[in-house]
PDB file of N, CA and C in Angstrom:
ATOM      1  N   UNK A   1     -83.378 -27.435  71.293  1.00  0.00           N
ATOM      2  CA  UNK A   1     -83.452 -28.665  72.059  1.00  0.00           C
ATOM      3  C   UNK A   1     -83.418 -28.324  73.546  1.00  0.00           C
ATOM      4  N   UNK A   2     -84.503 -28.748  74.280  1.00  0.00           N
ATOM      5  CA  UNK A   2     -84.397 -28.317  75.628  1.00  0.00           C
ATOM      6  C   UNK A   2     -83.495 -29.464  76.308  1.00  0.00           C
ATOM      7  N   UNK A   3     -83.266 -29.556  77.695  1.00  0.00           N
ATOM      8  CA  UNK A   3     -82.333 -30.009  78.377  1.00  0.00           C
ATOM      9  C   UNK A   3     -83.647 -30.756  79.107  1.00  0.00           C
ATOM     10  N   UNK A   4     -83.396 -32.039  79.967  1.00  0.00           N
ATOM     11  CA  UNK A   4     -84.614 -32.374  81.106  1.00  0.00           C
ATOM     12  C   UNK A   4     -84.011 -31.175  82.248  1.00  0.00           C
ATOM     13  N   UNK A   5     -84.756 -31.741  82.855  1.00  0.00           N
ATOM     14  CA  UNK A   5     -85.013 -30.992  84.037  1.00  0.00           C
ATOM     15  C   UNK A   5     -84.221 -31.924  85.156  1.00  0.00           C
ATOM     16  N   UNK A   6     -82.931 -31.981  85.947  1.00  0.00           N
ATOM     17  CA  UNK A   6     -82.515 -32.617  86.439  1.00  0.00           C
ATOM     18  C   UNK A   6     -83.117 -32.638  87.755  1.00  0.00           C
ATOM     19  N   UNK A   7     -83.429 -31.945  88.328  1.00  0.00           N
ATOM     20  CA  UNK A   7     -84.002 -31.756  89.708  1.00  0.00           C
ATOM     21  C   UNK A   7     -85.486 -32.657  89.684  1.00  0.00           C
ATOM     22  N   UNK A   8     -86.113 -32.586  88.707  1.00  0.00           N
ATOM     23  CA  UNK A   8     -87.213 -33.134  88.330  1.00  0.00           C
ATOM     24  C   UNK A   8     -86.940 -34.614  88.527  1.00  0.00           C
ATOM     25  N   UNK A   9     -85.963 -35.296  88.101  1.00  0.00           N
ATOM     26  CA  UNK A   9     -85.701 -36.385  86.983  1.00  0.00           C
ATOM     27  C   UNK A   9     -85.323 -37.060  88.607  1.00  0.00           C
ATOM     28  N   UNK A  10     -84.692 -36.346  89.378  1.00  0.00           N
ATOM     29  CA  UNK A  10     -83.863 -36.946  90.330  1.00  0.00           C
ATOM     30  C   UNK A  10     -84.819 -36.709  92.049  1.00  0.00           C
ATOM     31  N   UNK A  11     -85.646 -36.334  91.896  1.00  0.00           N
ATOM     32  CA  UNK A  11     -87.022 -36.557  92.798  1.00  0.00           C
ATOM     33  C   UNK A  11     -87.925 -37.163  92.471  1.00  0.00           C
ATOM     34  N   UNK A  12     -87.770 -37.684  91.241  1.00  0.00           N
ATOM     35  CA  UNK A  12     -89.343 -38.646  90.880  1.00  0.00           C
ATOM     36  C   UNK A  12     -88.676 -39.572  91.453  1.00  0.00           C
ATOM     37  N   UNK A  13     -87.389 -39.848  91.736  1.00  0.00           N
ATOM     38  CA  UNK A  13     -87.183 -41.219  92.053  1.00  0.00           C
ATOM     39  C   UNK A  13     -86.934 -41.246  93.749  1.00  0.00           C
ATOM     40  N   UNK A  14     -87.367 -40.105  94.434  1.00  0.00           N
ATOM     41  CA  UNK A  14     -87.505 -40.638  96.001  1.00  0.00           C
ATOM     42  C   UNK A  14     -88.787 -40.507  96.463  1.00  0.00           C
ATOM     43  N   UNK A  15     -88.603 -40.594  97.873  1.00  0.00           N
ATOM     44  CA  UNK A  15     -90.275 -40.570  98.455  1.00  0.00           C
ATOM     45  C   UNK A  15     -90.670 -38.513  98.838  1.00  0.00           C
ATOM     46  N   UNK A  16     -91.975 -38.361  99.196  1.00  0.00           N
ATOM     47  CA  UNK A  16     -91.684 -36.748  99.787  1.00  0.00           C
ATOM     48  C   UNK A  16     -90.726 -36.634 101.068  1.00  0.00           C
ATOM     49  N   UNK A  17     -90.942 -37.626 101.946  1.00  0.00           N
ATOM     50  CA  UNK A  17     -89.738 -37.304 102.902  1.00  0.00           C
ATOM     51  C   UNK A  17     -88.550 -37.658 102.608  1.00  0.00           C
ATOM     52  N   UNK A  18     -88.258 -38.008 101.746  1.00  0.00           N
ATOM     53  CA  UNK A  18     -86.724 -38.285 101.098  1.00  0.00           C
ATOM     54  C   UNK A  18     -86.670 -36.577 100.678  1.00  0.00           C
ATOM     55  N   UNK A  19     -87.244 -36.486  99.599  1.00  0.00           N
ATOM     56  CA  UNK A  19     -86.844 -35.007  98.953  1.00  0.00           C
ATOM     57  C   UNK A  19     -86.617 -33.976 100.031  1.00  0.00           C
ATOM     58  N   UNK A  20     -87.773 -34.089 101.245  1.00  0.00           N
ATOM     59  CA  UNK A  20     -87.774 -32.839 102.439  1.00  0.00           C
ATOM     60  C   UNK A  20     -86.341 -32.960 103.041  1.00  0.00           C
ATOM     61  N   UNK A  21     -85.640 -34.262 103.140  1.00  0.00           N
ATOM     62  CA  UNK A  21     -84.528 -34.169 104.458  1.00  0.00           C
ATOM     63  C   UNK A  21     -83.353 -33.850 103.181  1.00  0.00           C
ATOM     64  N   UNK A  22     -83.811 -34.219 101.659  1.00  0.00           N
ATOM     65  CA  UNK A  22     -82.231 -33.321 100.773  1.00  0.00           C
ATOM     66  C   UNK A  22     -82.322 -32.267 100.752  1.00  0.00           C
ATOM     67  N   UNK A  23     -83.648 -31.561 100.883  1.00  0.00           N
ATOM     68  CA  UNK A  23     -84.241 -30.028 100.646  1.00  0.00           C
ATOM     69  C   UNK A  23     -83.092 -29.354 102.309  1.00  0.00           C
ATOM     70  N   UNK A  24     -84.061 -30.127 103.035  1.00  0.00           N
ATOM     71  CA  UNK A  24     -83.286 -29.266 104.519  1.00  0.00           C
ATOM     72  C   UNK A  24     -81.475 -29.479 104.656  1.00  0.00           C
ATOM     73  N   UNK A  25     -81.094 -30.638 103.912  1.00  0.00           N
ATOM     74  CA  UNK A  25     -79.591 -30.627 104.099  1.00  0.00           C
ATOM     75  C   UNK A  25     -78.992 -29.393 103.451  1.00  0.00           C
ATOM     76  N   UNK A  26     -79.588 -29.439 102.266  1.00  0.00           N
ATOM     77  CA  UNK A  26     -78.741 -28.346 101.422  1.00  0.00           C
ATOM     78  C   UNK A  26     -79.289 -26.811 101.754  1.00  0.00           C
ATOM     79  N   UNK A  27     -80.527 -26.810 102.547  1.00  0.00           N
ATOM     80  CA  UNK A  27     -80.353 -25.749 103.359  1.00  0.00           C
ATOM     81  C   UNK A  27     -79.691 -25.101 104.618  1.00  0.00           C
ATOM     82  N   UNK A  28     -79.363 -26.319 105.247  1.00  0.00           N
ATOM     83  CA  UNK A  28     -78.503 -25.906 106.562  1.00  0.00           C
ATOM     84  C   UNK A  28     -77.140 -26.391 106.414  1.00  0.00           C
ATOM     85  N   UNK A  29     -76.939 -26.757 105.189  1.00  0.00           N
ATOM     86  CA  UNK A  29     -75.156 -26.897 104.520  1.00  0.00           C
ATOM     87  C   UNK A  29     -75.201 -25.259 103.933  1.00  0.00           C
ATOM     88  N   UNK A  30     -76.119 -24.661 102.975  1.00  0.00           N
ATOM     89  CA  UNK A  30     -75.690 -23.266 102.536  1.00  0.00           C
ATOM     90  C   UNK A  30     -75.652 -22.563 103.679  1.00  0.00           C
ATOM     91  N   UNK A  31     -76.877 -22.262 104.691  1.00  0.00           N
ATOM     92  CA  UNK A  31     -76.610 -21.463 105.747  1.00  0.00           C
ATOM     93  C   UNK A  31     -75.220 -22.000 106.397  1.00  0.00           C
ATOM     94  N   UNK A  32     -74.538 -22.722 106.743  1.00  0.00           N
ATOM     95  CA  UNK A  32     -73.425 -22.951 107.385  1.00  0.00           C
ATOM     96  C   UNK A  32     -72.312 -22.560 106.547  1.00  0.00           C
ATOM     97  N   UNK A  33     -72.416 -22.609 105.605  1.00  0.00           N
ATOM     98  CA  UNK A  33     -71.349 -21.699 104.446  1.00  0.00           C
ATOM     99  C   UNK A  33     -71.578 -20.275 104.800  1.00  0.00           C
ATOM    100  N   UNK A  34     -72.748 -19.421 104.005  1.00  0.00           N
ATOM    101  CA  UNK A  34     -72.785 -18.279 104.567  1.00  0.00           C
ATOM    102  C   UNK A  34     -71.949 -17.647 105.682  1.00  0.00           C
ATOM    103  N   UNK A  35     -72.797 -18.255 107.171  1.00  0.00           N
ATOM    104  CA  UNK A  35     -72.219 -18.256 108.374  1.00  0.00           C
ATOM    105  C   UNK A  35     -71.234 -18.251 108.324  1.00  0.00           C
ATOM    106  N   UNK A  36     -69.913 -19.149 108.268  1.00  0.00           N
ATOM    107  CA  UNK A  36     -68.511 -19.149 107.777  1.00  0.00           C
ATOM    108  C   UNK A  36     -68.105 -18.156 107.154  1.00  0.00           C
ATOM    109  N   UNK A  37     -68.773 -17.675 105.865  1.00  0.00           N
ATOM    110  CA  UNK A  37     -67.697 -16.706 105.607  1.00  0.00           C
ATOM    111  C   UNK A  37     -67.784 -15.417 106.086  1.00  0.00           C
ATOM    112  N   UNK A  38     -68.954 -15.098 106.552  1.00  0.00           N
ATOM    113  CA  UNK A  38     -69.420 -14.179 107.428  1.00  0.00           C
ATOM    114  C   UNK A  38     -68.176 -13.981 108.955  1.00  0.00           C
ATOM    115  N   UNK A  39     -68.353 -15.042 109.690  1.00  0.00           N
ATOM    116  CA  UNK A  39     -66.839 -15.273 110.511  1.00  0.00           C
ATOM    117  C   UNK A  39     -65.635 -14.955 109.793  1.00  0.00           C
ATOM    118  N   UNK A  40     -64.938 -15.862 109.011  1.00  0.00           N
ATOM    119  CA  UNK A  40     -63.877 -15.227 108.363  1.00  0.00           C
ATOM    120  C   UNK A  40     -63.800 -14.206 107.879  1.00  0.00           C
ATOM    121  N   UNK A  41     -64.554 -13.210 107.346  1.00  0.00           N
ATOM    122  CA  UNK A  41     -64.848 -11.974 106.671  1.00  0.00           C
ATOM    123  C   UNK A  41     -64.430 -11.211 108.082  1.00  0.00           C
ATOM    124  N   UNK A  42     -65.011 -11.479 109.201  1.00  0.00           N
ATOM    125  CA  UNK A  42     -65.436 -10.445 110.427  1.00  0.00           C
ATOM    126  C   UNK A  42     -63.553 -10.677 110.925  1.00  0.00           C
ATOM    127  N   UNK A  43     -63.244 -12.248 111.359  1.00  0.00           N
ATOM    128  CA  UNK A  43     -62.266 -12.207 111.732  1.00  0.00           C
ATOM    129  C   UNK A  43     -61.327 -11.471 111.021  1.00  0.00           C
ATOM    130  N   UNK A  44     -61.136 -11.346 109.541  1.00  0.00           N
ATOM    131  CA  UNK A  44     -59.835 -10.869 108.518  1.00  0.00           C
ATOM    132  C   UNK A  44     -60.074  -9.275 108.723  1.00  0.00           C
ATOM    133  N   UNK A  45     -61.195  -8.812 109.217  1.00  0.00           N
ATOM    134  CA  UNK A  45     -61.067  -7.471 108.533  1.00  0.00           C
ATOM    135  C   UNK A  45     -60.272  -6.451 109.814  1.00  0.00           C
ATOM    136  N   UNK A  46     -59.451  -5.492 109.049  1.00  0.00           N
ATOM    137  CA  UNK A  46     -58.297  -4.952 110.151  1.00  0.00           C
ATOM    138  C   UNK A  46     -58.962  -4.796 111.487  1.00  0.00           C
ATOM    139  N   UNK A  47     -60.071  -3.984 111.707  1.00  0.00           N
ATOM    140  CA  UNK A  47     -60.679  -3.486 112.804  1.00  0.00           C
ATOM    141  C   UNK A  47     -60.790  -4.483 113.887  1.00  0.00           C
ATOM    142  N   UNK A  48     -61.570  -5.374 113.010  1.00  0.00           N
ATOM    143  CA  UNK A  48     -61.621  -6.340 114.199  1.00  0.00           C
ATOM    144  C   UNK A  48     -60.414  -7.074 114.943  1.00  0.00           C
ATOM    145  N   UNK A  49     -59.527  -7.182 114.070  1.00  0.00           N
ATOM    146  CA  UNK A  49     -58.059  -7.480 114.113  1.00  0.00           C
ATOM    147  C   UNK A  49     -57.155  -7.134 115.415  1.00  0.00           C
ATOM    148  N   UNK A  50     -57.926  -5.762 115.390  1.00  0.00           N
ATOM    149  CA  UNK A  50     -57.078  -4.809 116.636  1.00  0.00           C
ATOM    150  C   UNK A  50     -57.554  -5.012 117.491  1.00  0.00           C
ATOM    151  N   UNK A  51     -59.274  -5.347 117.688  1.00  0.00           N
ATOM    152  CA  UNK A  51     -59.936  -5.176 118.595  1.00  0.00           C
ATOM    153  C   UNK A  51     -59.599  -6.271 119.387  1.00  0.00           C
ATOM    154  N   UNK A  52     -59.154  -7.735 118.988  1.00  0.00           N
ATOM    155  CA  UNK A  52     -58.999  -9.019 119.414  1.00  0.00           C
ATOM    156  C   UNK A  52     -57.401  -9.636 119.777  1.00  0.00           C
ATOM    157  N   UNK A  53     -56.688  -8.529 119.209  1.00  0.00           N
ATOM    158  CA  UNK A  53     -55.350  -8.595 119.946  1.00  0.00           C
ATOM    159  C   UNK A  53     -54.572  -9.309 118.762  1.00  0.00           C
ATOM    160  N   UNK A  54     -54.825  -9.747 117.774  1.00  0.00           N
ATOM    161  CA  UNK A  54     -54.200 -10.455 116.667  1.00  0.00           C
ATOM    162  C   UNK A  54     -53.283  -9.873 115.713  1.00  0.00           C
TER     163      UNK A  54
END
């Protein structure tokens, strides 16, 4: 038994510029995650630690 296709199911029901501005949110919401942990990663790690006086 296959499953639908939710992504499918849940864009037939907007317009193309509806889908483009959920497409770009959830692209510049993941890049801003990334980014983040990329910072926290840089801030936590010892080296940098020393370097910044913390």
């Amino acid at each position: 038994m296959a499953l639908p296709n939710l992504r499918r199911i849940f864009s037939s029901s907007r317009t193309d510029d509806q889908e483009r501005a959920v497409s770009r949110q959830a692209f510049f919401r993941c890049l801003s995650f990334i980014a983040s942990c990329a910072v926290i990663a840089l801030l936590s790690s010892p080296k940098r630690r020393g370097a910044i006086g913390l």
